[in-house]
Protein backbone atom coordinates (compact mmCIF):
# COMPACT_ATOMS: atom_id res chain seq x y z
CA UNK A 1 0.00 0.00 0.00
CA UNK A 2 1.59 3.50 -1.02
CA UNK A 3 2.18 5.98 1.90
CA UNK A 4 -0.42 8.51 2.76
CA UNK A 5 0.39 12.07 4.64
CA UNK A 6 -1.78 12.24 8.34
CA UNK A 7 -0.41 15.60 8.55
CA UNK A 8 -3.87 18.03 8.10
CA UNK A 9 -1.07 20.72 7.15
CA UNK A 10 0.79 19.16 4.57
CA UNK A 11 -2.47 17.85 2.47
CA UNK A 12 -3.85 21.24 3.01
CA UNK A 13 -0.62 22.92 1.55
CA UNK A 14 -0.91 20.16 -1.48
CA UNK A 15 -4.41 21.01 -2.14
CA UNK A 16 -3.69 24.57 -1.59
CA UNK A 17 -0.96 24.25 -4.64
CA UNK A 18 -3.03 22.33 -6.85
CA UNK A 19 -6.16 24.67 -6.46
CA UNK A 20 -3.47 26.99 -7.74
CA UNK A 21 -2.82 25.38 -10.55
CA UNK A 22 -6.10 24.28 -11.61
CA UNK A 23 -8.66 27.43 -10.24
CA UNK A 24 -8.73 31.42 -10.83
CA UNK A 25 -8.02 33.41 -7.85
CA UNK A 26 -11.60 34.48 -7.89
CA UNK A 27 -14.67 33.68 -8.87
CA UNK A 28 -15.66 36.78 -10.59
CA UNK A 29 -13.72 40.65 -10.90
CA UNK A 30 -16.70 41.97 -8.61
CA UNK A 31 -16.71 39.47 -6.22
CA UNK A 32 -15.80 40.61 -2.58
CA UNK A 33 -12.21 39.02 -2.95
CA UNK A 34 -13.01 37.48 1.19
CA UNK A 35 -11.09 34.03 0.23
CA UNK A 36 -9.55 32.83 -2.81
CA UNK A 37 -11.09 29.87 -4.96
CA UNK A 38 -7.87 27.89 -3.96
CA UNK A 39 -8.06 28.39 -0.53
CA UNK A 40 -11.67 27.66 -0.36
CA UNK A 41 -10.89 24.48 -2.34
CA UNK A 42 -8.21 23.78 0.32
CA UNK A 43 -10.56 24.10 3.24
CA UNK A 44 -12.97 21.83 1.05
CA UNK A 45 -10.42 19.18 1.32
CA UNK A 46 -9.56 19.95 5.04
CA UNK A 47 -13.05 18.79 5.54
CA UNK A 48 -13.06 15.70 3.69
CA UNK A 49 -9.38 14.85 5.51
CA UNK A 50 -10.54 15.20 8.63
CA UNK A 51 -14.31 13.52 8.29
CA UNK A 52 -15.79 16.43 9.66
CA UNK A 53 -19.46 18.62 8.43
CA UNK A 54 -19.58 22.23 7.63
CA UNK A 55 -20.13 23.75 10.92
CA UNK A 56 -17.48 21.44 12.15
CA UNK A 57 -14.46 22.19 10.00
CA UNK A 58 -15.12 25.88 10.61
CA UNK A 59 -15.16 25.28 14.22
CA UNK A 60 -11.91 23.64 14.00
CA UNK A 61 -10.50 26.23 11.72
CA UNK A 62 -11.20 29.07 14.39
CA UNK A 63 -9.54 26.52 16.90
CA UNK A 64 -6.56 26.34 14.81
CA UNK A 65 -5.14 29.93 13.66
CA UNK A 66 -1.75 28.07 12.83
CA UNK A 67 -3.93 25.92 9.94
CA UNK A 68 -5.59 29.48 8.78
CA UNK A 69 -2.05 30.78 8.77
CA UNK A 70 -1.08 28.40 6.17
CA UNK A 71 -3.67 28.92 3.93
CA UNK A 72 -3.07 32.87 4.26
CA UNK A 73 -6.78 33.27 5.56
CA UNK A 74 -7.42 36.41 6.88
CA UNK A 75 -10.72 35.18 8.76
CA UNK A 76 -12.56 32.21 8.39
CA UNK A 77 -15.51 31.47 6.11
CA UNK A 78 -18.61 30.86 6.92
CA UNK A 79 -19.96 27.14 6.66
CA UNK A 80 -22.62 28.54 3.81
CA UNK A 81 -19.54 29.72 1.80
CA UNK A 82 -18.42 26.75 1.73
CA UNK A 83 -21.27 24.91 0.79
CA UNK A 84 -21.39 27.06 -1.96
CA UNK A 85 -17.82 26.80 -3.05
CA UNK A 86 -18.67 22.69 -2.89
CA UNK A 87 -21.38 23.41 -6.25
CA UNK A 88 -19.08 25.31 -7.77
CA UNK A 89 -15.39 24.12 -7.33
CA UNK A 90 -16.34 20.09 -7.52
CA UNK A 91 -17.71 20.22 -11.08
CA UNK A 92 -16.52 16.99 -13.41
CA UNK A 93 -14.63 18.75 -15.46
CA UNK A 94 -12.63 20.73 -12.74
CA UNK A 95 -12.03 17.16 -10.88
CA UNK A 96 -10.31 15.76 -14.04
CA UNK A 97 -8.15 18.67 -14.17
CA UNK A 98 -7.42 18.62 -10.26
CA UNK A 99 -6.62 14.56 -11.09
CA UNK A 100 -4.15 15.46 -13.72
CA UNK A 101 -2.50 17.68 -11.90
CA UNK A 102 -1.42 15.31 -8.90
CA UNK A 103 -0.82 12.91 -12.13
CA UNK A 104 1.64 15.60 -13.21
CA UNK A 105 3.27 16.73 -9.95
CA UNK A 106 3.89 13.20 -8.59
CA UNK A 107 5.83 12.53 -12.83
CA UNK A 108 7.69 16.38 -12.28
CA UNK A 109 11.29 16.56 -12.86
CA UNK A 110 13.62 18.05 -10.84
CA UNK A 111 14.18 20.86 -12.99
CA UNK A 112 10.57 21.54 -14.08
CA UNK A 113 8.78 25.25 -12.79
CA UNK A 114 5.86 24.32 -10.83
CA UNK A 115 4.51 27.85 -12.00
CA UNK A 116 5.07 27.51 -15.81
CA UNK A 117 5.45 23.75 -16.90
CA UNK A 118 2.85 22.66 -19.03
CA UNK A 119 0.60 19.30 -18.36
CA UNK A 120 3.22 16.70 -20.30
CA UNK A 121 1.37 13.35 -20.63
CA UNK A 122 3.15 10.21 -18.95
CA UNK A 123 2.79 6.90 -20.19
CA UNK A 124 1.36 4.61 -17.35
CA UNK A 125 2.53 1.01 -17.86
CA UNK A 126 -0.45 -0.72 -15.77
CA UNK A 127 -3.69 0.75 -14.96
CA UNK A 128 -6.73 -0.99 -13.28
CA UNK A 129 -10.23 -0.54 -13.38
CA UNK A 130 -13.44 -1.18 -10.97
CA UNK A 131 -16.20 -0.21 -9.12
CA UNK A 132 -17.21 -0.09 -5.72
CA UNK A 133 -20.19 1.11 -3.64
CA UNK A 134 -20.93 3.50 -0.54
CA UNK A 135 -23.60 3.09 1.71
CA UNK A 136 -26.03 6.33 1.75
CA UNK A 137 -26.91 6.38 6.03
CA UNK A 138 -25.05 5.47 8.75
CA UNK A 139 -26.65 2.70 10.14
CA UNK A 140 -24.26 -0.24 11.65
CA UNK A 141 -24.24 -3.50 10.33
CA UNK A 142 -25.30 -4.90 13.50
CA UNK A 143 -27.98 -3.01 12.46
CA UNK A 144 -29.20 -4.37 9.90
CA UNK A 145 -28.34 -7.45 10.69
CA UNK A 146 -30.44 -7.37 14.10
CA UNK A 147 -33.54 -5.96 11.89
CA UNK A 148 -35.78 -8.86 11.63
CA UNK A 149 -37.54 -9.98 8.38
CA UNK A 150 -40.17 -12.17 10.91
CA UNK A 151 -39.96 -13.38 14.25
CA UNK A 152 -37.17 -15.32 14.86
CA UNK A 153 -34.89 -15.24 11.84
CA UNK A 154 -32.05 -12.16 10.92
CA UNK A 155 -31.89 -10.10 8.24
CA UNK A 156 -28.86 -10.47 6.66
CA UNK A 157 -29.10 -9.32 2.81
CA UNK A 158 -30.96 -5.48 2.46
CA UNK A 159 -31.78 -4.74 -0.92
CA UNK A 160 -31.27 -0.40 -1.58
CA UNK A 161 -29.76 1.68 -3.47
CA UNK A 162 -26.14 2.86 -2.97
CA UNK A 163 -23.67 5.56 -4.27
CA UNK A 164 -21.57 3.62 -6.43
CA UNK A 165 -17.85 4.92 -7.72
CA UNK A 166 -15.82 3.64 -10.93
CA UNK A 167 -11.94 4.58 -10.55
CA UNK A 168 -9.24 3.65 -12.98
CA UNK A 169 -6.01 3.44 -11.08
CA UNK A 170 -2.56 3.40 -11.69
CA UNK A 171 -1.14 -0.18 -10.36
CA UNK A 172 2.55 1.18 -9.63
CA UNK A 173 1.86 3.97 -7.08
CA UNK A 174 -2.56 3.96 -6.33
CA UNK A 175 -2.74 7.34 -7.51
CA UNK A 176 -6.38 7.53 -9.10
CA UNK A 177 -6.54 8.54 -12.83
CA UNK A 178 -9.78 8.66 -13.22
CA UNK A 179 -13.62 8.87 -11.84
CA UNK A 180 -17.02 8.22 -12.89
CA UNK A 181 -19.88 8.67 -9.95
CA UNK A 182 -23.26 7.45 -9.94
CA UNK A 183 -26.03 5.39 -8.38
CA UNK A 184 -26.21 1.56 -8.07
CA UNK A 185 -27.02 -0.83 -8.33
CA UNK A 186 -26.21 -1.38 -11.97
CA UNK A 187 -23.43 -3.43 -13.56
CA UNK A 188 -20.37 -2.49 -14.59
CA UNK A 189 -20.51 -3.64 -18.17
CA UNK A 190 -21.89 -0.11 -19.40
CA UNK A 191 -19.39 1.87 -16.70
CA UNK A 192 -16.21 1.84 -19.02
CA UNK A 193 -17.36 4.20 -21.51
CA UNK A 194 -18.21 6.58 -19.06
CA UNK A 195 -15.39 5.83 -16.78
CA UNK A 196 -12.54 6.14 -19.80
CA UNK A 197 -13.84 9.57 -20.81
CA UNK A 198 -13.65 10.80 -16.68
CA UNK A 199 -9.85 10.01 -17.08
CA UNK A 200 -7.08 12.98 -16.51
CA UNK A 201 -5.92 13.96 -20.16
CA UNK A 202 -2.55 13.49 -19.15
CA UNK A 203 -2.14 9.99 -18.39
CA UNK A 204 -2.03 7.48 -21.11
CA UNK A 205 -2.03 3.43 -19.83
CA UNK A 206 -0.36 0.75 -22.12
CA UNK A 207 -2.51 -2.39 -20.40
CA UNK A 208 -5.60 -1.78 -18.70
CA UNK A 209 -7.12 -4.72 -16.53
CA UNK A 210 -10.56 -5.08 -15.57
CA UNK A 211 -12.44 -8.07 -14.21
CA UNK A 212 -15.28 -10.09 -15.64
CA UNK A 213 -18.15 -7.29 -14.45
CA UNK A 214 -16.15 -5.35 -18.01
CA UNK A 215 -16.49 -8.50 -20.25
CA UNK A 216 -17.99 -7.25 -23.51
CA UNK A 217 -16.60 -7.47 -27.40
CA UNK A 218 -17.79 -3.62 -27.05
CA UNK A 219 -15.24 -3.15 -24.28
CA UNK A 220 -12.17 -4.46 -25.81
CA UNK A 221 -13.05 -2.83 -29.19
CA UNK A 222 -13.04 0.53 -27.47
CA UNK A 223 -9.75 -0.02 -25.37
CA UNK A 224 -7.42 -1.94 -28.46
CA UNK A 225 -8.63 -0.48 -31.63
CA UNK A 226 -10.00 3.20 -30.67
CA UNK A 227 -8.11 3.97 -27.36
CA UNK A 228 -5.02 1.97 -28.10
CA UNK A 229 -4.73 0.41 -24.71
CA UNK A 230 -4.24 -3.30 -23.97
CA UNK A 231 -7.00 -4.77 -22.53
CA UNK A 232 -6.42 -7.93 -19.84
CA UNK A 233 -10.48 -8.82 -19.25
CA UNK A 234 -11.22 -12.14 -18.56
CA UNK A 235 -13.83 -13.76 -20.81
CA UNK A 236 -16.15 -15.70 -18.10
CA UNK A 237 -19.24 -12.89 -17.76
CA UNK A 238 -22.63 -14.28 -17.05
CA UNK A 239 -23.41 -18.03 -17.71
CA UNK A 240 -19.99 -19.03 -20.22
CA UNK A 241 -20.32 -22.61 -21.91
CA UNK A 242 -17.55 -24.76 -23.09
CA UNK A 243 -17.25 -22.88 -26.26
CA UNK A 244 -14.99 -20.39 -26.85
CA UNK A 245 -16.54 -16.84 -27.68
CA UNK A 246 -17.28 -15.75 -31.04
CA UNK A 247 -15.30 -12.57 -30.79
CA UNK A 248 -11.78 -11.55 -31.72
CA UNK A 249 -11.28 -10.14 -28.41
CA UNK A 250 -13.01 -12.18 -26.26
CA UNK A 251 -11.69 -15.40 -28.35
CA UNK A 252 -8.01 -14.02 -27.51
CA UNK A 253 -8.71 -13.71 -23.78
CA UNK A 254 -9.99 -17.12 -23.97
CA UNK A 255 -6.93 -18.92 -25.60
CA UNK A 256 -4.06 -16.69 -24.57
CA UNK A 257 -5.31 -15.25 -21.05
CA UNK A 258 -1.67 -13.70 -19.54
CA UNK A 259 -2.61 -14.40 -15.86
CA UNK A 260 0.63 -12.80 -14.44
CA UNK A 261 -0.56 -9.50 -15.45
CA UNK A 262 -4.15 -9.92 -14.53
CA UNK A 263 -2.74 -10.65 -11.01
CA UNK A 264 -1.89 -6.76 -10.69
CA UNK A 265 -5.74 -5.97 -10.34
CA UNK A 266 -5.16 -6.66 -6.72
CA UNK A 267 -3.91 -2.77 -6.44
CA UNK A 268 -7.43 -1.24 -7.64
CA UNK A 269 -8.55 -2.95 -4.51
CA UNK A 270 -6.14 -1.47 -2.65
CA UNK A 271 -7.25 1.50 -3.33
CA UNK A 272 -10.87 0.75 -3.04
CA UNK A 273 -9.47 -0.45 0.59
CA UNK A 274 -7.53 2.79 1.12
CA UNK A 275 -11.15 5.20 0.23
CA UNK A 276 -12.88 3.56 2.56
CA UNK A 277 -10.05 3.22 5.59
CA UNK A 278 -9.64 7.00 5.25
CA UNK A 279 -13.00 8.43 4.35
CA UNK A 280 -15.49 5.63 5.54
CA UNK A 281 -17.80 3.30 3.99
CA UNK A 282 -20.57 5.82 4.13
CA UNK A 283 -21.90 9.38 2.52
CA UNK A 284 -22.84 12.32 4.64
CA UNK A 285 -24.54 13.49 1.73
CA UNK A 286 -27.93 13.75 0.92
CA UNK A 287 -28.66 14.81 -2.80
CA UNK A 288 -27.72 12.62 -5.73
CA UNK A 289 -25.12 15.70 -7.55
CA UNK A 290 -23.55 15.81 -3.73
CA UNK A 291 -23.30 12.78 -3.79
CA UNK A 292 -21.32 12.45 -7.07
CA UNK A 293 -18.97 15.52 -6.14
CA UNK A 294 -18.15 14.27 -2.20
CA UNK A 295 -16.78 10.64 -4.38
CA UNK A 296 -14.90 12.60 -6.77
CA UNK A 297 -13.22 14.61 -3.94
CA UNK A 298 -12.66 11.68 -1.99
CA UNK A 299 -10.73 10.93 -5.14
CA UNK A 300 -8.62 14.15 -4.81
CA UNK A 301 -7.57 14.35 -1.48
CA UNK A 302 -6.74 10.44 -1.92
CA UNK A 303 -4.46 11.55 -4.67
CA UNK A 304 -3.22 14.69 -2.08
CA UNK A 305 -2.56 12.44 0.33
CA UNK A 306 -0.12 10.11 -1.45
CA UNK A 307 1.39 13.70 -3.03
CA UNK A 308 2.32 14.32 0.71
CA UNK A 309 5.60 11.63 0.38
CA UNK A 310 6.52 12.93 -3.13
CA UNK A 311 9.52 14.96 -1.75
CA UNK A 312 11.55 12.08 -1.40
CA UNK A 313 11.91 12.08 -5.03
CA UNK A 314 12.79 15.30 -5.71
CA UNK A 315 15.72 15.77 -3.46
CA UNK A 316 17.68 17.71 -6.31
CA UNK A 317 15.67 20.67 -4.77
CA UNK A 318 17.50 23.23 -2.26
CA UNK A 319 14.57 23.90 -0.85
CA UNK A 320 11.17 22.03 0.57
CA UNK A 321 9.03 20.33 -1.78
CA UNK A 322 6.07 21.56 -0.50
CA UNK A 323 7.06 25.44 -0.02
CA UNK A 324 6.86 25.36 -4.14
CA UNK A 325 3.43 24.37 -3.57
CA UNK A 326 2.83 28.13 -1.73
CA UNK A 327 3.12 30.31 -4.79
CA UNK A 328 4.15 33.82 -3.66
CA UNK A 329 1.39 36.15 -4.54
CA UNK A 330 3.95 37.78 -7.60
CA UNK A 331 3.85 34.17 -8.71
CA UNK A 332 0.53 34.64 -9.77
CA UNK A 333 0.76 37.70 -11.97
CA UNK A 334 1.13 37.52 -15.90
CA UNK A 335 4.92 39.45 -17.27
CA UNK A 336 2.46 42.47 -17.90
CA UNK A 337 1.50 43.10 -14.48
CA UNK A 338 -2.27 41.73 -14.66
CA UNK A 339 -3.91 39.10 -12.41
CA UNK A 340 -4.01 35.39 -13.79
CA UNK A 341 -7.58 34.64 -13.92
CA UNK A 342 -6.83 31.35 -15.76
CA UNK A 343 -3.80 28.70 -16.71
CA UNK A 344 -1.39 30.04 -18.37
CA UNK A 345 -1.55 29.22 -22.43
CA UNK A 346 0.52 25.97 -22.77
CA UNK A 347 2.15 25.93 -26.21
CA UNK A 348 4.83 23.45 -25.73
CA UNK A 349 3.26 20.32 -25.87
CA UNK A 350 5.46 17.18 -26.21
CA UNK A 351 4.47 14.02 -28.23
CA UNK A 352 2.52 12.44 -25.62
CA UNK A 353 1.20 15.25 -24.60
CA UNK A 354 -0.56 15.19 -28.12
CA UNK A 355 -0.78 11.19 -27.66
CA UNK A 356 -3.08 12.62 -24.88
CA UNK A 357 -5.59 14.39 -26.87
CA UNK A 358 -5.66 11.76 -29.59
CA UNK A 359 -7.30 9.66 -27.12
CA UNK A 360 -9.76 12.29 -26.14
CA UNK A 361 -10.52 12.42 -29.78
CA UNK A 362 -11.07 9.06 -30.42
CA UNK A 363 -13.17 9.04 -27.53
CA UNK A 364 -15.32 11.51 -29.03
CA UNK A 365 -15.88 9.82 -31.98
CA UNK A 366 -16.60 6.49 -30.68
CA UNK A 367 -19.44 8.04 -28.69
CA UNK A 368 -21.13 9.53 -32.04
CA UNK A 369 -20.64 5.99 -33.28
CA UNK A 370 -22.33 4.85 -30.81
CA UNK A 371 -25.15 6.73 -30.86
């Protein structure tokens, strides 16, 4: 299992860099300019560290002026701001960005600007892919269990609906390339579409492995001949008979099934494992779009917390890792003086950077092909 920061401080300074990276300052030029988007998306992932509701991470924030310190608060928000900055900062598209961006900072060279470097795709050697469920109350199992259908007899099966989470994972370090949120129960079969297209532009997997819930000629055809990926599915979904399956794909899983790879898909349960260790089994949400955007942070701060050991590799740096991470304010002015409202144009894109958006392209058209 990778190592994961316990420090509140250190995440919060990740997050705090990444919001940087990915957010404007502010959320409009009129705006009252109280707290930055960053910081607010820091605090946002305080909460989510630490477990804790609205009311209570401000509470703990007013308890702990070192923490605010950090973050260069000069007061502490209010629990509705918050809840507003939740709507507006934990949008899909602004998650995959906030995924590449760990991607990109855990791959960084010694000698890349964390200011200026563009988002240079990295070519992950194994990714894995699945599915796992969160329960929507927090009931015990004990329970549920103690719930009687009739007199006498437990209940020990319930039958509900749950929040269900699709990750694609990278099988060398857990760091989570990519999300797709939703309700189940529903099988997985139809997920990988969905679940491809919520991956961070900037990492590109040679094998992908999946298990049986992912079985489908569909499946393969979208991951070997439109995506480019190896696909490592077994071929035993549903009922299968003696016969070997009629497709190409499925025929070559069936005769020439590399089982020492496929034994890697242990990791996307590790980090299945580590979501659930950290965050808990259940959602405190209550809506289904909540619902959806308290996963996908989940995701984040998962990724944030593995960030946290990522200055061991970058010892070629005279200073901290994570004091590159606090971008002076100067650092986030333009050469002419103005206030960066957005990224910075990124012109020099390498190869697989452009490998990258290929695959976002292909994705695009295999959806209209679909249709």
């Amino acid at each position: 299992m990778s190592l994961t920061s316990k420090s509140p401080r250190r995440v919060t300074a990740m997050a705090l860099g990444v919001g940087r990276r990915v957010l404007p300052r502010y959320g409009h030029r009129f705006s009252r300019h109280d707290f930055t988007l960053p910081q607010l998306f820091a605090v946002l992932v305080l909460r989510q560290f630490t477990r804790n509701d609205y009311r209570g991470i401000v509470a703990m924030l007013i308890d702990w002026p070192t923490l605010c310190s950090d973050m260069q608060l000069a007061k502490v928000p209010h629990f509705t701001t918050l809840q507003k900055a939740e709507r507006r900062l934990l949008r899909d598209a602004l998650i995959r960005r906030m995924l590449a961006q760990t991607v990109a900072l855990l791959h960084r060279h010694p000698d890349t600007s964390l200011e200026t470097s563009p988002l240079i795709a990295e070519a992950i050697d194994t990714a894995a892919a699945d599915s796992t469920g969160f329960e929507l109350d927090g009931a015990s199992r004990y329970f549920v269990r103690r719930k009687a259908r009739s007199p006498g007899l437990y209940q020990t099966t319930t039958y509900r609906r749950f929040a269900k989470l699709g990750v694609v994972a990278d099988c060398d370090n857990h760091l989570i390339l990519g999300t797709h949120a939703t309700m189940g129960p529903r099988p997985d079969v139809d997920q990988l579409l969905p679940l491809m297209g919520g991956m961070c532009v900037n990492a590109v997997p040679q094998r992908l492995i999946a298990d049986a819930g992912y079985d489908s000629e569909p499946n393969h055809i979208l991951l070997r001949e439109y995506l480019n990926i190896t696909s490592l599915i077994p071929a035993t979904a549903g009922r299968p008979t003696l016969k070997l399956p009629t497709g190409k794909w499925r025929y070559l899983m069936a005769t020439a099934f590399d089982d020492e790879t496929y034994g890697q898909r242990w990791q996307v349960e590790t980090v299945m494992f580590m979501l659930k260790r950290h965050f808990g089994s259940a959602l405190t949400s209550r809506k289904y779009q909540t619902r959806r955007r308290e996963m996908n942070l989940r995701a984040v701060t998962h990724n944030l917390m593995i960030l946290r050991f990522a200055e061991l590799f970058y010892r070629a740096f005279l200073t901290p890792f994570l004091t590159h991470l606090f971008l002076p304010e100067q650092g986030l002015r333009n050469p002419a003086g103005q206030q960066r409202d957005r990224d910075p144009p990124r012109d020099d894109q390498s190869d697989a950077a452009s490998a990258a958006t290929g695959i976002t392209m292909l994705l695009t058209r295999f959806l209209r092909c679909s249709k």
